[in-house]
Protein backbone atom coordinates (compact mmCIF):
# COMPACT_ATOMS: atom_id res chain seq x y z
CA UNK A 1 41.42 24.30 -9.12
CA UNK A 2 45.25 23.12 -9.90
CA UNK A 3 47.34 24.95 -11.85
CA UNK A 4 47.37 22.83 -14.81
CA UNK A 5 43.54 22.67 -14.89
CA UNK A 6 43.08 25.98 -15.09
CA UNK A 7 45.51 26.38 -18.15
CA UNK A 8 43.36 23.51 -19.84
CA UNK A 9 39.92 25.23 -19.02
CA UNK A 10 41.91 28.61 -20.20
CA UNK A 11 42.87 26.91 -23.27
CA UNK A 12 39.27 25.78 -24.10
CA UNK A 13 38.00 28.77 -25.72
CA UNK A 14 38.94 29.52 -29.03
CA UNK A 15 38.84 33.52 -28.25
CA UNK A 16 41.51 32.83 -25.76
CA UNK A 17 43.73 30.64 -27.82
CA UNK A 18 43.34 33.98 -30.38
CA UNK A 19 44.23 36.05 -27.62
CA UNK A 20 47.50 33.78 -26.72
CA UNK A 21 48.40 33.35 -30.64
CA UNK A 22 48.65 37.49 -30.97
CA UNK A 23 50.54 37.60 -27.70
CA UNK A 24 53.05 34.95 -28.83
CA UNK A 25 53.99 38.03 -31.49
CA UNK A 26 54.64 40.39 -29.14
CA UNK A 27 52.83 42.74 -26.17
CA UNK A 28 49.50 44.02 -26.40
CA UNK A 29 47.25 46.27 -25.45
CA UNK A 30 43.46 45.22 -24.41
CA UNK A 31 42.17 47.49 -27.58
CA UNK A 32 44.83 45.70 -29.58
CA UNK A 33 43.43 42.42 -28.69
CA UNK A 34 40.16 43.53 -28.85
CA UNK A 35 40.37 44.75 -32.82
CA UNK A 36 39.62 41.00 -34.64
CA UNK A 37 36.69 40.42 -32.52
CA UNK A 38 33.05 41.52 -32.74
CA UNK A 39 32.96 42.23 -29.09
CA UNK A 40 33.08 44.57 -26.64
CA UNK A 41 35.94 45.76 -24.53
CA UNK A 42 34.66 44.29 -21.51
CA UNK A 43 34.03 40.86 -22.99
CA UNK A 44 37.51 40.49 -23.91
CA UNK A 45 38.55 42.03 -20.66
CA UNK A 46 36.55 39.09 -18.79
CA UNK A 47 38.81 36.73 -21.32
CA UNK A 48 41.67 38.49 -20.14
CA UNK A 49 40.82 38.05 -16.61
CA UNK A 50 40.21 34.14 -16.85
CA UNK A 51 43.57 33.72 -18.87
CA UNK A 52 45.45 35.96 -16.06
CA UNK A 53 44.40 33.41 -13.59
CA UNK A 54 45.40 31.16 -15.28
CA UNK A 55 49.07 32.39 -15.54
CA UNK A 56 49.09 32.99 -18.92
CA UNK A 57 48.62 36.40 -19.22
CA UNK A 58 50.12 39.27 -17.40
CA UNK A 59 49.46 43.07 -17.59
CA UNK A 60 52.23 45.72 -17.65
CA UNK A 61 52.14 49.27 -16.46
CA UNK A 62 53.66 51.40 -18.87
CA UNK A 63 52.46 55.33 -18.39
CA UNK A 64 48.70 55.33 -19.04
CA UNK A 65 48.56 51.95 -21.08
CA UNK A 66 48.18 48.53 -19.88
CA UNK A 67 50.35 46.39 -22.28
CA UNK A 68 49.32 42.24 -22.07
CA UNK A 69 51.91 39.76 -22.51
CA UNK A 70 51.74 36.19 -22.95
CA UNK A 71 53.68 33.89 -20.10
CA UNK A 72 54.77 30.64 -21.03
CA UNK A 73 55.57 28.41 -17.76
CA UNK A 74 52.19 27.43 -17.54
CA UNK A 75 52.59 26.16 -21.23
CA UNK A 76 55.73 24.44 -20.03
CA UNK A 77 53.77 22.65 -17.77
CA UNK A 78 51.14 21.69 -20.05
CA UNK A 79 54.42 20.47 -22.42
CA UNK A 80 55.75 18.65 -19.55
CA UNK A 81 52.27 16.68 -18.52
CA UNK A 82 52.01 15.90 -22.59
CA UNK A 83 55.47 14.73 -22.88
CA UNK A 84 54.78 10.90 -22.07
CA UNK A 85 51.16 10.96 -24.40
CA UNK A 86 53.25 12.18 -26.88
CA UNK A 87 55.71 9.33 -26.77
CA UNK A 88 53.11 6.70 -26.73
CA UNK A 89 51.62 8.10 -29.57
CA UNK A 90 54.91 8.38 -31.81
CA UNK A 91 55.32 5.34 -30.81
CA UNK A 92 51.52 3.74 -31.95
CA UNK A 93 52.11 6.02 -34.98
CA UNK A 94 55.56 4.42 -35.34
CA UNK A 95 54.14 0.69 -35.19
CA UNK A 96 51.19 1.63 -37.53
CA UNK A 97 53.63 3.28 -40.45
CA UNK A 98 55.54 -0.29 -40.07
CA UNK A 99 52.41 -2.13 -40.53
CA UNK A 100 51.39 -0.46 -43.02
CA UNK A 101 54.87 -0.42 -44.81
CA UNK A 102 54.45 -4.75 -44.76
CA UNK A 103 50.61 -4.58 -46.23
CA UNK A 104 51.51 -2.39 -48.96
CA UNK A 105 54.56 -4.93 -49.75
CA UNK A 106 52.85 -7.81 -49.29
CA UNK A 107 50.12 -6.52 -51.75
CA UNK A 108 53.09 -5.50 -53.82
CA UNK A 109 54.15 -9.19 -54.06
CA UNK A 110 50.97 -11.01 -54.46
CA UNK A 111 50.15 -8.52 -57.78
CA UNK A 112 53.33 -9.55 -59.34
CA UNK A 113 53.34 -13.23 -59.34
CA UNK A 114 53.36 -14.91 -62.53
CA UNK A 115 50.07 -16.87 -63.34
CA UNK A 116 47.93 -14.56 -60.90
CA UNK A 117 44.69 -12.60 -62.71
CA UNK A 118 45.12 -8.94 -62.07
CA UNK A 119 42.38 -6.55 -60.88
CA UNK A 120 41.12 -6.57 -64.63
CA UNK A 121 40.64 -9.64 -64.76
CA UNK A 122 38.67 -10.40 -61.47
CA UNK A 123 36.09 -7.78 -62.48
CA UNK A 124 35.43 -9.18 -66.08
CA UNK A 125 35.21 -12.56 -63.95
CA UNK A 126 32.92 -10.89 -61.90
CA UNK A 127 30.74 -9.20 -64.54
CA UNK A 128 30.85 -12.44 -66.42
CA UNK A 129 29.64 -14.72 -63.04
CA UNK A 130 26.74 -11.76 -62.83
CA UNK A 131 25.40 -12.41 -66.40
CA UNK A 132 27.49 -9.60 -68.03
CA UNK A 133 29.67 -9.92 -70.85
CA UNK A 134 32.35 -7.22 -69.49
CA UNK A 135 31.35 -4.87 -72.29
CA UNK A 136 27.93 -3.15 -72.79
CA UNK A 137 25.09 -4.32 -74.05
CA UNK A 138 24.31 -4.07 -77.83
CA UNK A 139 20.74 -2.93 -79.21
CA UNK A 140 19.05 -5.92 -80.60
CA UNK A 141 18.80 -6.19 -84.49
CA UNK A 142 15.31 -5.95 -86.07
């Protein structure tokens, strides 16, 4: 598997992305990282293992302790490979604020033309053309 793919199938669990989001604070240490979960040491040593293939993670000697810390090329890369989707997307996102900037204007300008029925007035039209009067019916007198 390339690089890149294993950051992405890293990435995919929402444990590791945890993991990575308490690393991006600082070192540490697999009990540390292991505290928010209900899980056991060796299930978050396995998620450990899969993001330390993955280049993301790398474990420290320091005396007796093992402190994690969080690597960011990999994340670079991933950056890097996004960098052109992002730019399309700014740039649909860009074309679709525009579009919507001209709807709301042209809306804008048909409302306030002289002689044209508002809103209001299309729905009593409308209750009117359904055999409503626009206001509610009255009881019938005795």
């Amino acid at each position: 598997m390339d690089a890149l793919s294993a950051t992405f199938a890293a990435l995919a669990d929402p444990t590791r992305r945890s993991i990575l989001a308490h690393l991006a604070k600082g070192e540490a240490t697999v009990n540390e990282l292991a505290a928010p979960y209900a899980m056991s040491l060796p299930s978050v040593s396995r998620h450990l293992k899969v993001l330390e293939k993955a280049g993301l993670v790398t474990k420290g000697r320091a005396a007796q302790w093992r402190p994690c810390r969080l690597e960011v090329t990999p994340l670079q890369t991933v950056d890097a490979w996004m960098t052109p989707y992002r730019a399309f997307f700014e740039n649909r996102f860009g074309r679709l604020e525009e579009q919507l900037k001209t709807m709301v204007a042209e809306r804008k300008a048909r409302s306030t033309q002289p002689g044209d029925p508002t809103e209001t007035d299309l729905r009593v039209n409308a209750q009117e053309d359904a055999g409503g009067t626009g206001s509610p019916p009255q009881p019938k007198e005795k």
